[in-house]
C-alpha atoms as a PDB file:
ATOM      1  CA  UNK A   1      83.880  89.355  87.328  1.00  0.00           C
ATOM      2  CA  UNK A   2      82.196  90.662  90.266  1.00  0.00           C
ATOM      3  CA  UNK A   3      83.801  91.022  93.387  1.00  0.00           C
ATOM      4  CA  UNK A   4      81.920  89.023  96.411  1.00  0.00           C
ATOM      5  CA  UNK A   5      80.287  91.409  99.008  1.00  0.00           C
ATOM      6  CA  UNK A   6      82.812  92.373 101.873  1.00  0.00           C
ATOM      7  CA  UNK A   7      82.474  94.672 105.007  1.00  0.00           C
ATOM      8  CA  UNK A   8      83.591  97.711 103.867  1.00  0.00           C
ATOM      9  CA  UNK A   9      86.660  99.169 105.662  1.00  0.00           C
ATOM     10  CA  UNK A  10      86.578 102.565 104.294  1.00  0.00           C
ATOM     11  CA  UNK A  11      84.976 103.852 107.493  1.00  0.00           C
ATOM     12  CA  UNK A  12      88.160 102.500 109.438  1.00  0.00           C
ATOM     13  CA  UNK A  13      90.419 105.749 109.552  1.00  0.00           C
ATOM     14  CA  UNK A  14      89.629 106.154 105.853  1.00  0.00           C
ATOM     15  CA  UNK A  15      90.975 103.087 104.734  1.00  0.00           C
ATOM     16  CA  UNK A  16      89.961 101.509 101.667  1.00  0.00           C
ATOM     17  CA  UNK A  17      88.227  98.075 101.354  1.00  0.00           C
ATOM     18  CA  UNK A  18      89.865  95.073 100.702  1.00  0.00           C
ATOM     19  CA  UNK A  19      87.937  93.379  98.343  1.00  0.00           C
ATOM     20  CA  UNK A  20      87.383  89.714  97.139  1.00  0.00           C
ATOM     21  CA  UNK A  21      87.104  88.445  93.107  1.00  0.00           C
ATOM     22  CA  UNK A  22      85.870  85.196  92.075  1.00  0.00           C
ATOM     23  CA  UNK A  23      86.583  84.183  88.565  1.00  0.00           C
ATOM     24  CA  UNK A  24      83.673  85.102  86.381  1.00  0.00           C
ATOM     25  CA  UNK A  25      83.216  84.451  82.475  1.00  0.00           C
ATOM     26  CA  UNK A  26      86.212  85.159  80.623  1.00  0.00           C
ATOM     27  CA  UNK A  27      86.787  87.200  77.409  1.00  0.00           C
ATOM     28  CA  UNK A  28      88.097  87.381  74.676  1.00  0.00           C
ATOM     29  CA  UNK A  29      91.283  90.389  74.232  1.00  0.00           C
ATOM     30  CA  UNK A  30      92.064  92.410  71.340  1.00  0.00           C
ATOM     31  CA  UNK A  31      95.039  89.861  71.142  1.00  0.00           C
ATOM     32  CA  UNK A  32      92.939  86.937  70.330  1.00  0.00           C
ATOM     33  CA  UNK A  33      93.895  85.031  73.483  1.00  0.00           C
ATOM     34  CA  UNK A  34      90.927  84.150  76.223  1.00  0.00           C
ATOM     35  CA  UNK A  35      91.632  86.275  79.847  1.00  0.00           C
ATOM     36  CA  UNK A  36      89.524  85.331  83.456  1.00  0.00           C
ATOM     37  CA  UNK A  37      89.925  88.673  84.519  1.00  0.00           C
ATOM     38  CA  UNK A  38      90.358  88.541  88.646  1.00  0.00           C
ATOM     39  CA  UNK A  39      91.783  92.307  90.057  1.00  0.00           C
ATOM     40  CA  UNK A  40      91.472  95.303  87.962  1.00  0.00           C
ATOM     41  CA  UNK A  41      90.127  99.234  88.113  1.00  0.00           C
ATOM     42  CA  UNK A  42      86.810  98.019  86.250  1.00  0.00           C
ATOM     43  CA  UNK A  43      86.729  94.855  89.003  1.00  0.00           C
ATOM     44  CA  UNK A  44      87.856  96.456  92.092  1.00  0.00           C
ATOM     45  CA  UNK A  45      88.813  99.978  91.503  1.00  0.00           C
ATOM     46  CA  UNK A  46      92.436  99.177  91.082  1.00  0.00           C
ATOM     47  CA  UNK A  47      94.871 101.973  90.371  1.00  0.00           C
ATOM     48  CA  UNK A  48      98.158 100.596  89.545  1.00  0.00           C
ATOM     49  CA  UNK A  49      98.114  96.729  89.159  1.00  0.00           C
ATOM     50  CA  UNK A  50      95.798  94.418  86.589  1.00  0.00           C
ATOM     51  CA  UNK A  51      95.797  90.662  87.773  1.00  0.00           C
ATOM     52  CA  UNK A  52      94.211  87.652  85.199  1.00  0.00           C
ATOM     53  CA  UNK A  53      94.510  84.241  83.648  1.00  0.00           C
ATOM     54  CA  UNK A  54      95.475  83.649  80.571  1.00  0.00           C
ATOM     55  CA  UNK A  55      94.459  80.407  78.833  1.00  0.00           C
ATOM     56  CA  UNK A  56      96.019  79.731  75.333  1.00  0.00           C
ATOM     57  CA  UNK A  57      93.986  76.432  73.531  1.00  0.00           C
ATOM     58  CA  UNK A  58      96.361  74.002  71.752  1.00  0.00           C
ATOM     59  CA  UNK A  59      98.131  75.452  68.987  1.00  0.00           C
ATOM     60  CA  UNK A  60      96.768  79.047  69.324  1.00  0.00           C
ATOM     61  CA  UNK A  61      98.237  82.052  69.030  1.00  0.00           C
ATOM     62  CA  UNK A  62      98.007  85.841  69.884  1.00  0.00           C
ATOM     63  CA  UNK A  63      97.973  88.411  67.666  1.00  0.00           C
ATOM     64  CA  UNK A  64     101.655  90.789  68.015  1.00  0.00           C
ATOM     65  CA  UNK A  65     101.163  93.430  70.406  1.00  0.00           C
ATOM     66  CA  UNK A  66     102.866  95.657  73.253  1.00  0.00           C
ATOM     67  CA  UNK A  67     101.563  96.733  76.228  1.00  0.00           C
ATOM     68  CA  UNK A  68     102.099 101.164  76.215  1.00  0.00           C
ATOM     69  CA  UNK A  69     104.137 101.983  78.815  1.00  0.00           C
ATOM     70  CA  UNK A  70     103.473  99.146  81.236  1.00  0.00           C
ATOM     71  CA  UNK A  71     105.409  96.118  82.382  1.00  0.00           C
ATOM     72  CA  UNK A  72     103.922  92.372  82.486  1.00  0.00           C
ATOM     73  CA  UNK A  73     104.906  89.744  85.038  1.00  0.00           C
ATOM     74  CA  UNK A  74     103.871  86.467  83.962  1.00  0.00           C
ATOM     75  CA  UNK A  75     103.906  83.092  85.963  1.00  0.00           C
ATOM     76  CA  UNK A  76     103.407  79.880  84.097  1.00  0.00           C
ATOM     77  CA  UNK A  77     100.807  77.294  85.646  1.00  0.00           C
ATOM     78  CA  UNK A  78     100.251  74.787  83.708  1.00  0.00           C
ATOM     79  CA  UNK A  79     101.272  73.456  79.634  1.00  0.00           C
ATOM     80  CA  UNK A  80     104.063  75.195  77.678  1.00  0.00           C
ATOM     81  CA  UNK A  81     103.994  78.659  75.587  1.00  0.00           C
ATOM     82  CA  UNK A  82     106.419  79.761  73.282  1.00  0.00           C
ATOM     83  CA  UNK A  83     106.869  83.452  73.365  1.00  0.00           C
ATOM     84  CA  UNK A  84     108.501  85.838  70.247  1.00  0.00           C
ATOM     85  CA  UNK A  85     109.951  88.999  71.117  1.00  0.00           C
ATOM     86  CA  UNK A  86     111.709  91.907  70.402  1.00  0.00           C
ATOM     87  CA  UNK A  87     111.728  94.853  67.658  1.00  0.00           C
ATOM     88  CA  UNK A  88     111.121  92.304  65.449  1.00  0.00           C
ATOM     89  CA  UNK A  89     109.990  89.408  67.151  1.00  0.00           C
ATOM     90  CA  UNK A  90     114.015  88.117  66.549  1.00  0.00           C
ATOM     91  CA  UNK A  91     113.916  86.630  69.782  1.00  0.00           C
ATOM     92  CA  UNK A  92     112.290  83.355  71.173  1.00  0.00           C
ATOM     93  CA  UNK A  93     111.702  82.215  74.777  1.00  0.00           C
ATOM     94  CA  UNK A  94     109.925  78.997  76.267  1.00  0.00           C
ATOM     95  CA  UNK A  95     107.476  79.393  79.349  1.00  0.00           C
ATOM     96  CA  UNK A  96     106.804  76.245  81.301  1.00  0.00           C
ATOM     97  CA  UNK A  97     105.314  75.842  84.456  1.00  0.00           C
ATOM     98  CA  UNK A  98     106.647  76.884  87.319  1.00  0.00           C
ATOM     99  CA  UNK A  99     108.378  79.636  85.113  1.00  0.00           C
ATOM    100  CA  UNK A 100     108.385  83.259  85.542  1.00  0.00           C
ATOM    101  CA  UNK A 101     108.813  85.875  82.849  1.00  0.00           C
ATOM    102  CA  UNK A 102     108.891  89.640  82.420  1.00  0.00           C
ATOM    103  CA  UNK A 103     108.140  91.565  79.643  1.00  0.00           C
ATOM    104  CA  UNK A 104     109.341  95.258  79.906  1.00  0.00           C
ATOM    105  CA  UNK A 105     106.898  98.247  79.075  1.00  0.00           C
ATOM    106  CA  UNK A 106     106.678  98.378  75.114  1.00  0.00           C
ATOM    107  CA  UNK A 107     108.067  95.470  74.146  1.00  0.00           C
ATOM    108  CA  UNK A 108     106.583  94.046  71.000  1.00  0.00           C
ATOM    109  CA  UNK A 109     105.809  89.795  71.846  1.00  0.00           C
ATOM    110  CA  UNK A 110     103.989  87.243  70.697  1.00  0.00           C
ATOM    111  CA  UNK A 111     102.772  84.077  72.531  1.00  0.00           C
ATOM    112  CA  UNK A 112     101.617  81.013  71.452  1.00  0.00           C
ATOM    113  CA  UNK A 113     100.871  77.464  72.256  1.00  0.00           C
ATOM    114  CA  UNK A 114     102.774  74.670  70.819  1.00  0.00           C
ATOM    115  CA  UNK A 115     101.417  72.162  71.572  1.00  0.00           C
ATOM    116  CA  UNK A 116      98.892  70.070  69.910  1.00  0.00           C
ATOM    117  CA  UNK A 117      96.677  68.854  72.408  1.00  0.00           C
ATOM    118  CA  UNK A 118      97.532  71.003  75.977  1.00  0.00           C
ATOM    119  CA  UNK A 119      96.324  74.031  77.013  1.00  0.00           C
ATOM    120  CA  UNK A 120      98.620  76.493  78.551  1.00  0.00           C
ATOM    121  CA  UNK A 121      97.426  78.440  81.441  1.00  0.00           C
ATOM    122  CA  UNK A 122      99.358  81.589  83.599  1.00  0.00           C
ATOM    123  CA  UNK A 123      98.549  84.211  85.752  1.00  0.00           C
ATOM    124  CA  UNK A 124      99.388  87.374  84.543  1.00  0.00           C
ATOM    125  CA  UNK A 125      99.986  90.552  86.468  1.00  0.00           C
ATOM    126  CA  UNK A 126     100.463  93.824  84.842  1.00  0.00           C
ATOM    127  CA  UNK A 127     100.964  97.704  85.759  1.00  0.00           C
ATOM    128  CA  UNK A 128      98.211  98.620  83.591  1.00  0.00           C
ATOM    129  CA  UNK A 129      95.110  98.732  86.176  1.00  0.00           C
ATOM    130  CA  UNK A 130      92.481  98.948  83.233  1.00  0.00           C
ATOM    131  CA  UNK A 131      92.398  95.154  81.100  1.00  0.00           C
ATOM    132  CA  UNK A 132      92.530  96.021  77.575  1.00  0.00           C
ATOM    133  CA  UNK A 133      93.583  99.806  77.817  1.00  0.00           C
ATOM    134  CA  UNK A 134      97.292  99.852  76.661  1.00  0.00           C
ATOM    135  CA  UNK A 135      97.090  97.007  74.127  1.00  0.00           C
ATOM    136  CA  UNK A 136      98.704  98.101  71.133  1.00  0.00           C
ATOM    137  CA  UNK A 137      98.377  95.613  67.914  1.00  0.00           C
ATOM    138  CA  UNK A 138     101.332  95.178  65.594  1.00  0.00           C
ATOM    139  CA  UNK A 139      99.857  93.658  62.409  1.00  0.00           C
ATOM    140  CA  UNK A 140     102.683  94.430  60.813  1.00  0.00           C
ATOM    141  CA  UNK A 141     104.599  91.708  62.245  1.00  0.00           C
ATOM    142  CA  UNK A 142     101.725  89.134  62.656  1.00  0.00           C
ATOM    143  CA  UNK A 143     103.962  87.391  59.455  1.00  0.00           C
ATOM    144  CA  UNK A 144     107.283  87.520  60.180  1.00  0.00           C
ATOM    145  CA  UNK A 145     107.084  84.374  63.044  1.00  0.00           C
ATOM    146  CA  UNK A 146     105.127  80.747  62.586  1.00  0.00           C
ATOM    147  CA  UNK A 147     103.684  79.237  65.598  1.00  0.00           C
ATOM    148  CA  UNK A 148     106.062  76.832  66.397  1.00  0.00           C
ATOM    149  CA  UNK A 149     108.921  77.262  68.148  1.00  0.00           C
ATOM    150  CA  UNK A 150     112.375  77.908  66.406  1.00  0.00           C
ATOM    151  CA  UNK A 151     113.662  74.575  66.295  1.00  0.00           C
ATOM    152  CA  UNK A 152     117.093  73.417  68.401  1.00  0.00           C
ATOM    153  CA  UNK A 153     118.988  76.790  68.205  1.00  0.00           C
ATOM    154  CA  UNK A 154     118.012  78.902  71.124  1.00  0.00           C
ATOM    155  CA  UNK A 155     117.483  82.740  71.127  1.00  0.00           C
ATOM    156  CA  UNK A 156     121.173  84.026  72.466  1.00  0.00           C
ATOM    157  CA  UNK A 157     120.260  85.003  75.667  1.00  0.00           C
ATOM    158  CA  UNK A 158     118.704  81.278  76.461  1.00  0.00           C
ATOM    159  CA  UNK A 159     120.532  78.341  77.689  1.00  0.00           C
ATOM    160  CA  UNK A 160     119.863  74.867  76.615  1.00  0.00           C
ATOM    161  CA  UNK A 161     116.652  74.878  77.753  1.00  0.00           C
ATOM    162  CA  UNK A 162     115.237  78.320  77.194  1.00  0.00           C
ATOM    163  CA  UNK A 163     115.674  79.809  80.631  1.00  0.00           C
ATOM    164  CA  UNK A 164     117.953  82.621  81.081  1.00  0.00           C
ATOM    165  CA  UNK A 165     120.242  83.062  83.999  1.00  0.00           C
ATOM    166  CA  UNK A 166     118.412  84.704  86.990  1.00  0.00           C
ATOM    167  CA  UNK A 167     119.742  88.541  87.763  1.00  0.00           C
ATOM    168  CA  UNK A 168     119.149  91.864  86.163  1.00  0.00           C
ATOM    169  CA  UNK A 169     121.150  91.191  82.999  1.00  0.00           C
ATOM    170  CA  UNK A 170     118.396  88.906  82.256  1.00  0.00           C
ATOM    171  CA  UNK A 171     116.075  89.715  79.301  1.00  0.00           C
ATOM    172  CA  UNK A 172     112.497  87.746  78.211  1.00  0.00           C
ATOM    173  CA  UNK A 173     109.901  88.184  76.619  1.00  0.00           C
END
């Protein structure tokens, strides 16, 4: 991505520029899934905040992985992802649009699409500034989930249709 030319503000008292990112080519991350990369510290100089979309192609899925000591807000735009989480992936959450979801720092997940034909597409924002930095594979429990979702009975945590109560006693993936 490369940010679009702006005036730069930094002579303004010191102040640093404000900068604009069209979507460029995206790529392909260590977890398998494609990311449009719009605000990071390799696209804008970012220090504390990475913002991209995520598109996951019918029936695809990541590969398990955490993020290393950084949090991930995600906000569903369009299609429906299934998400696995937890020490041992023992939990399940659905993401439809409209949704939001959090996944704390270190948190093992794994999302997918379950549907046959849709993609799914969010915006995710992270506290990681750098894209691919604190990705942290977990081949070891790749196995231990299929890709579709776990059939009528919810995670605990979920009510009948996946969401969780809002509030801080709320956990997600």
């Amino acid at each position: 991505m490369e940010p679009v030319a702006q005036e730069d503000a930094a002579g303004e008292a010191g102040l640093p520029a404000c900068r604009l990112v069209r979507a460029g080519a995206s790529f392909t991350g260590k977890q398998g899934l494609d990311y449009a990369v719009g605000i990071s510290a390799e696209s804008v100089g970012a220090r504390g905040i990475h913002l991209q979309l995520v598109t996951i192609p019918p029936g695809a899925r990541a590969r398990a992985h955490l993020h290393a000591g950084h949090e991930t807000a995600i906000y569903a735009l369009s299609g429906t992802s299934g998400c696995w989480y937890g020490a041992r992936l023992e939990h399940h959450a659905t993401v439809r649009p409209g949704d939001f979801f959090y996944i704390p720092a270190g948190v093992p997940h794994l999302p997918y699409n379950p549907s046959p034909t849709e993609p799914c597409t969010a915006v995710i924002a992270r506290t990681d500034p750098n894209e691919q930095e604190s990705v942290v594979l977990r081949p070891d429990l790749d196995a231990l989930r299929p890709v579709q979702a776990p059939g009528p009975a919810l995670a605990p945590d979920s009510g009948p249709d996946g969401a969780t109560a809002p509030g801080p006693d709320r956990r997600g993936c």
